[in-house]
C-alpha atoms as a PDB file:
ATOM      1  CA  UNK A   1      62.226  88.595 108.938  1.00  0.00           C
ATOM      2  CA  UNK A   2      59.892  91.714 107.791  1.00  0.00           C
ATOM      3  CA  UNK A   3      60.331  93.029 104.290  1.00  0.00           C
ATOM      4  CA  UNK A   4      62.476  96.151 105.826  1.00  0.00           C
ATOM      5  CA  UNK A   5      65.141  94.531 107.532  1.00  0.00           C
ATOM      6  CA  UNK A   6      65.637  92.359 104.535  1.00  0.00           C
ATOM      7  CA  UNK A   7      66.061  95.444 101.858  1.00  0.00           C
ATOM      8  CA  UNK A   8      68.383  96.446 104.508  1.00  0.00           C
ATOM      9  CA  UNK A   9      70.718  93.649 105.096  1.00  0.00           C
ATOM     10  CA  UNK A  10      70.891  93.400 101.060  1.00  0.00           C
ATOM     11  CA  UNK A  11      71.519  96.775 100.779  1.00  0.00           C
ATOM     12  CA  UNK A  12      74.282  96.501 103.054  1.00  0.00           C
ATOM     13  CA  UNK A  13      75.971  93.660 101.625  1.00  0.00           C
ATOM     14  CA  UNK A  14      75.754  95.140  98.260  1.00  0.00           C
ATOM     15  CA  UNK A  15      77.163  98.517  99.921  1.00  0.00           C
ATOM     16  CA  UNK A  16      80.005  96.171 101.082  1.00  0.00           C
ATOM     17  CA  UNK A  17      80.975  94.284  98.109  1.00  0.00           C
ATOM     18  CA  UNK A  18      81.223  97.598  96.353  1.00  0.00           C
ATOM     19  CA  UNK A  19      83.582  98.996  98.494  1.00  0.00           C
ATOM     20  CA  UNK A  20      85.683  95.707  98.506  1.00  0.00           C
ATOM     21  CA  UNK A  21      85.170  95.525  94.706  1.00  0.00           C
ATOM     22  CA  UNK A  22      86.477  98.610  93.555  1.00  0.00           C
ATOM     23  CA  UNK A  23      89.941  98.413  92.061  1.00  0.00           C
ATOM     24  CA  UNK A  24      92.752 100.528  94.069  1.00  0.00           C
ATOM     25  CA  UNK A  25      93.834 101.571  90.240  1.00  0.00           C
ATOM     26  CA  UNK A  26      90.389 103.511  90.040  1.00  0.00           C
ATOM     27  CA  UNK A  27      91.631 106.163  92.630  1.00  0.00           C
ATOM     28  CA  UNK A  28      90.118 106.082  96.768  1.00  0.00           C
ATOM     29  CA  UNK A  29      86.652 107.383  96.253  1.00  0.00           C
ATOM     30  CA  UNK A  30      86.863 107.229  92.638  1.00  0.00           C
ATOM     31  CA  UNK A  31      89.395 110.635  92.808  1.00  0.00           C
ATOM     32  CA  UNK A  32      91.826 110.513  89.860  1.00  0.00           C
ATOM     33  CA  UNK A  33      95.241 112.148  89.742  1.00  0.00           C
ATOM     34  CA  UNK A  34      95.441 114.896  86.500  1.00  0.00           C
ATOM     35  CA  UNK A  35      91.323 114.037  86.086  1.00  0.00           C
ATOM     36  CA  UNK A  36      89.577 114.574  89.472  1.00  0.00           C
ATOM     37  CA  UNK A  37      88.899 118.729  90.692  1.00  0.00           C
ATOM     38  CA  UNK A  38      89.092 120.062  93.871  1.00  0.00           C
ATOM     39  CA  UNK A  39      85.005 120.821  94.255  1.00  0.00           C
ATOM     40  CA  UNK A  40      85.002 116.707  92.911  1.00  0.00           C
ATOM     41  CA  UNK A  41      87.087 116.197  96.033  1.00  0.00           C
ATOM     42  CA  UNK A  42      85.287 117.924  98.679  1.00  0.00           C
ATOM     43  CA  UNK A  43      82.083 116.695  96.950  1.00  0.00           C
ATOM     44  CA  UNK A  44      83.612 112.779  98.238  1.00  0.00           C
ATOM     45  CA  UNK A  45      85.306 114.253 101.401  1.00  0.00           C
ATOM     46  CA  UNK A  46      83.554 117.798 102.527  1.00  0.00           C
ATOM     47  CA  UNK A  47      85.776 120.827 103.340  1.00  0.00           C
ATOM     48  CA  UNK A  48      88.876 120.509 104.188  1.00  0.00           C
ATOM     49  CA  UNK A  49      89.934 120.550 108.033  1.00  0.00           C
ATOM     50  CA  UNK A  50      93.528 121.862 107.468  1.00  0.00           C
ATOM     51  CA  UNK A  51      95.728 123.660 104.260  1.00  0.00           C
ATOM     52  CA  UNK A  52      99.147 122.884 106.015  1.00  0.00           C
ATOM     53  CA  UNK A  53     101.992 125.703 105.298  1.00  0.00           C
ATOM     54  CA  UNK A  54     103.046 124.156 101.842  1.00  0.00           C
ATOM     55  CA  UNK A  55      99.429 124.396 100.835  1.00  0.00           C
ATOM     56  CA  UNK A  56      98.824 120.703 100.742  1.00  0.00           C
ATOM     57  CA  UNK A  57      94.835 120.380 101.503  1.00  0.00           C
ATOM     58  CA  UNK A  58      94.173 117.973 104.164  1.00  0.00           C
ATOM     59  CA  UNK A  59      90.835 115.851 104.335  1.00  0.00           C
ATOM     60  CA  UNK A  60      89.333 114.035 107.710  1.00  0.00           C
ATOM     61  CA  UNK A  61      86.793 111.170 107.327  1.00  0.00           C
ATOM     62  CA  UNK A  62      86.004 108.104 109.738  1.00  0.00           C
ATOM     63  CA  UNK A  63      88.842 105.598 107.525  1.00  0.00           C
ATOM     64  CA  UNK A  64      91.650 108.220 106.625  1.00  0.00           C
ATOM     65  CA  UNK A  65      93.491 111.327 106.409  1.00  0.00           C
ATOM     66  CA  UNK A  66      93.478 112.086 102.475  1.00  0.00           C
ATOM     67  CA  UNK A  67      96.426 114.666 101.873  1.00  0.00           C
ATOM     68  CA  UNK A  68      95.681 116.305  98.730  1.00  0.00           C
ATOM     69  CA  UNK A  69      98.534 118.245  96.066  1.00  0.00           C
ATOM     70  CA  UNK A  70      96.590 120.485  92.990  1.00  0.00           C
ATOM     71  CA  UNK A  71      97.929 122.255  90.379  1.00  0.00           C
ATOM     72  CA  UNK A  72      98.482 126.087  89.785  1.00  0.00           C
ATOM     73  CA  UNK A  73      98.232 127.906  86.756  1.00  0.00           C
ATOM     74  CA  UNK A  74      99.534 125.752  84.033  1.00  0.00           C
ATOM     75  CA  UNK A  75     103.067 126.438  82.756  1.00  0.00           C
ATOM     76  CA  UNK A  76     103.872 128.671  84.904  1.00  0.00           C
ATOM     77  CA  UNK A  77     106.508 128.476  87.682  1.00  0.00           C
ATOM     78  CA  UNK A  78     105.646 127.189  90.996  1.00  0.00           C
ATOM     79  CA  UNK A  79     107.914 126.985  94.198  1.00  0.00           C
ATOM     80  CA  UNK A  80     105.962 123.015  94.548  1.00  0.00           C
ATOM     81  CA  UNK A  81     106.165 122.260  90.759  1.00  0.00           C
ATOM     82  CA  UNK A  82     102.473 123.020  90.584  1.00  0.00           C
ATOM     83  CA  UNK A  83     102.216 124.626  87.791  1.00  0.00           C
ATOM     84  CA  UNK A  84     104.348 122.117  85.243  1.00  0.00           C
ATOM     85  CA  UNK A  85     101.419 120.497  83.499  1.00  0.00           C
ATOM     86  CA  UNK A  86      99.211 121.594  80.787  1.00  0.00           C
ATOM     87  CA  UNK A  87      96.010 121.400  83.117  1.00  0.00           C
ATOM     88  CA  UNK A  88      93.429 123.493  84.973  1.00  0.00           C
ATOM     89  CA  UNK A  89      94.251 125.195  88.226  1.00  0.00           C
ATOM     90  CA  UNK A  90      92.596 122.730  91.375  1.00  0.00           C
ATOM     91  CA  UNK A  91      93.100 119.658  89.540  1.00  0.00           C
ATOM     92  CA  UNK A  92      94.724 117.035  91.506  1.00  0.00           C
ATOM     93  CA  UNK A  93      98.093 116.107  90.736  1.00  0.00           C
ATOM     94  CA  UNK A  94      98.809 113.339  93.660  1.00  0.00           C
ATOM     95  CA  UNK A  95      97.589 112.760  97.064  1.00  0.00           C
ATOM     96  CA  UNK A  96      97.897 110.432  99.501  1.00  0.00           C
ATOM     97  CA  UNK A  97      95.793 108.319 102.140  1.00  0.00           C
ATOM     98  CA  UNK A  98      96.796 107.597 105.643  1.00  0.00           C
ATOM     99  CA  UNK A  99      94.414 104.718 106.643  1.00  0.00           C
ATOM    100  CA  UNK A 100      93.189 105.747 110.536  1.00  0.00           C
ATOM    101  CA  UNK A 101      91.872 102.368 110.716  1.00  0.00           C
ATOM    102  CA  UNK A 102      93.701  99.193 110.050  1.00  0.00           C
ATOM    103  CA  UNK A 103      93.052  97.942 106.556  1.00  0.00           C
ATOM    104  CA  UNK A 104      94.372  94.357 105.361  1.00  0.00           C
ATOM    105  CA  UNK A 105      96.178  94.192 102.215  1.00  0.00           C
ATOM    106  CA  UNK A 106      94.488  90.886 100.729  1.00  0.00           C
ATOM    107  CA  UNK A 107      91.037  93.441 101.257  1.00  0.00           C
ATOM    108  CA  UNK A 108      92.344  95.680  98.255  1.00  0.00           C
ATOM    109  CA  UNK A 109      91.548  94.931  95.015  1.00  0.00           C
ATOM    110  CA  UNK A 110      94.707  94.827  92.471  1.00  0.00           C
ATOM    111  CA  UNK A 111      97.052  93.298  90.123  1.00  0.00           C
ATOM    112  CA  UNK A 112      99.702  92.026  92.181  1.00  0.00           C
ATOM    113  CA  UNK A 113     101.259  91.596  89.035  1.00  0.00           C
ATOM    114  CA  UNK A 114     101.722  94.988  87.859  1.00  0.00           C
ATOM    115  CA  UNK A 115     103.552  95.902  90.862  1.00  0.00           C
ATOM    116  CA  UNK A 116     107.614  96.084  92.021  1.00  0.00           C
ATOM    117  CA  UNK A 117     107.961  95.273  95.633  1.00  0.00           C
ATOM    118  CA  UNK A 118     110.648  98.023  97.198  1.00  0.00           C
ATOM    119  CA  UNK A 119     111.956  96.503 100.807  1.00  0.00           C
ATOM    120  CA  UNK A 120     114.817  99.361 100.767  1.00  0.00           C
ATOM    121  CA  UNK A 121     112.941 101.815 103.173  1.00  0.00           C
ATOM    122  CA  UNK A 122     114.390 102.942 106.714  1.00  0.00           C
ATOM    123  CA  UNK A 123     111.585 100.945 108.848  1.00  0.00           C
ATOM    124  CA  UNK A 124     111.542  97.225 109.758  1.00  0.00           C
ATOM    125  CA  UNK A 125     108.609  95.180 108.985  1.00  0.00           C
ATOM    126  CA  UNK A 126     107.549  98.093 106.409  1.00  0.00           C
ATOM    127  CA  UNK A 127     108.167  98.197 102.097  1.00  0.00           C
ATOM    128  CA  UNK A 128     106.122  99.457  99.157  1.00  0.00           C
ATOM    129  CA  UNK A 129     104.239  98.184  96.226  1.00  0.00           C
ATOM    130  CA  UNK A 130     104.708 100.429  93.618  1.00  0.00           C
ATOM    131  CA  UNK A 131     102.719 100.599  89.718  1.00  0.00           C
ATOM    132  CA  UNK A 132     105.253  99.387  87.094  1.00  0.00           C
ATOM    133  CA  UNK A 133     104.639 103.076  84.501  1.00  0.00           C
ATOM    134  CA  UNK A 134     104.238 105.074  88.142  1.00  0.00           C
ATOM    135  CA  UNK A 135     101.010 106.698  89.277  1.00  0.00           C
ATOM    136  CA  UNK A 136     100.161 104.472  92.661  1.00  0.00           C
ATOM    137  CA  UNK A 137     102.108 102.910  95.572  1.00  0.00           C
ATOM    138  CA  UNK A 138     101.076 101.404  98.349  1.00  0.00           C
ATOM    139  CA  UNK A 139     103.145 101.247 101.500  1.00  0.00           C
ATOM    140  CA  UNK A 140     102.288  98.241 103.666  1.00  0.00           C
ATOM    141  CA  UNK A 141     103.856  96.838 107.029  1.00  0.00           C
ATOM    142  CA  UNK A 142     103.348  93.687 109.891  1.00  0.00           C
ATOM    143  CA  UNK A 143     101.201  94.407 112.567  1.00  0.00           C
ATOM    144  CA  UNK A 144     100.406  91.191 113.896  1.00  0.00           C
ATOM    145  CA  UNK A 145     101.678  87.565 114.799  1.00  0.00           C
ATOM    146  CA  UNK A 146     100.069  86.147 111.697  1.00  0.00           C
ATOM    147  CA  UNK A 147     102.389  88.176 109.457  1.00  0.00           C
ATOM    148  CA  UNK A 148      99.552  90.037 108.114  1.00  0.00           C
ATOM    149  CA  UNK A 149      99.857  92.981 105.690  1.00  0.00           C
ATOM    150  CA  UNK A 150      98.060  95.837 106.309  1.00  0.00           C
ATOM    151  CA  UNK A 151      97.926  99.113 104.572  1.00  0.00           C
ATOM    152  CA  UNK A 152      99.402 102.352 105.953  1.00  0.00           C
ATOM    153  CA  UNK A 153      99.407 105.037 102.756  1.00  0.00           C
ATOM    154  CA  UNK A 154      98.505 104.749  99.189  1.00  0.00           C
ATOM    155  CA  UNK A 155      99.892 107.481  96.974  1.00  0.00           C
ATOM    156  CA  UNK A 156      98.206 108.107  93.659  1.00  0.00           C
ATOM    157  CA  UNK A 157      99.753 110.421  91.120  1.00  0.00           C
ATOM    158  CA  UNK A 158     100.098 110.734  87.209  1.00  0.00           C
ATOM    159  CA  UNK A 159     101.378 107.873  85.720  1.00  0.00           C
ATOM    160  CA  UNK A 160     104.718 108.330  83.835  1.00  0.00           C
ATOM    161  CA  UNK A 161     103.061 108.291  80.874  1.00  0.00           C
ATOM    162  CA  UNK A 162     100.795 111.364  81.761  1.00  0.00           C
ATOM    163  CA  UNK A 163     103.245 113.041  83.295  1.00  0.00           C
ATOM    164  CA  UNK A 164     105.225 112.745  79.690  1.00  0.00           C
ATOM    165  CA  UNK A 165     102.198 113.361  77.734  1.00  0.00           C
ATOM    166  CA  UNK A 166     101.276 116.470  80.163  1.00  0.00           C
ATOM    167  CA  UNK A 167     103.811 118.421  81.076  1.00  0.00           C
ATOM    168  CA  UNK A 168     104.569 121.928  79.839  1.00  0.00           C
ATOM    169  CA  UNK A 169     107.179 122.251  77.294  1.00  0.00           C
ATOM    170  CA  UNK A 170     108.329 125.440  78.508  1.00  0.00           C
ATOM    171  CA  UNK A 171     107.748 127.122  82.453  1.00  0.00           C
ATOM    172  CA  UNK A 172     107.399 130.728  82.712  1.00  0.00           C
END
């Protein structure tokens, strides 16, 4: 095997493990709810390809639909709630990812105990992990014989205690 192929085949299993080894608690892409801006996001995920009618940015790439919320002008009124925390405008306050690819559950990387399990929803075969304190859940359902998890959305937002230690005491 020449020297080339070599640095390549490391440099794609190192590529790999870093993908595998970053926590789901660190955000998808490293984008963090109340820390991460909107020109962070579209430096990870380019321009958006659609602002849907309740101005919710919407973000193509080759594993998932990323469905981003940010803020407004900070305490001030906002039909979406936008605007409740003390925080600059086109910060990201939640968003979501809607895996286009199917992604096993045992391939993320969290605490399993930190999590609640919620089996309450309206689909069979289908339930939620969700952060004890708030800020991420990750719905999961069956797809196969072997009773496999895989992932259909993670939602990251502000944890509880952010949200507490954020929001505007008064909305104008």
């Amino acid at each position: 095997m020449n020297a080339s192929i070599a640095a390549l085949l490391i440099s794609l299993i190192l590529l790999a493990q870093g993908a595998l080894g970053q926590s789901v608690e660190d955000g998808w892409k490293g984008i963090r709810p109340i820390v991460a801006t909107k020109s962070e996001v579209q430096k990870a995920f380019g321009k958006p390809s659609v602002i849907d009618d309740n101005n919710y940015y919407g973000y193509r790439t080759e594993d998932a639909f990323i469905q981003v919320n940010y803020s407004t002008e900070p305490c001030k009124e906002n039909r979406y709630g936008r605007g409740k925390f003390k925080i600059a405008i086109d910060t990201v306050l939640s968003y979501d990812v809607h895996f286009r690819k199917a992604v096993k559950l045992s391939d993320l990387n969290f605490d399993r105990s930190k999590y609640g399990k919620d089996t309450s929803g309206d689909l069979i075969n289908s339930w939620t992990y969700f952060k004890v304190g708030g800020g991420l859940s990750i719905t999961v359902g069956v797809m196969d014989d072997k009773n496999m998890e895989y992932v259909s959305t993670i939602h990251y937002g502000p944890s509880h205690a952010q949200a507490e230690k954020l929001e505007c005491a008064e909305i104008k």
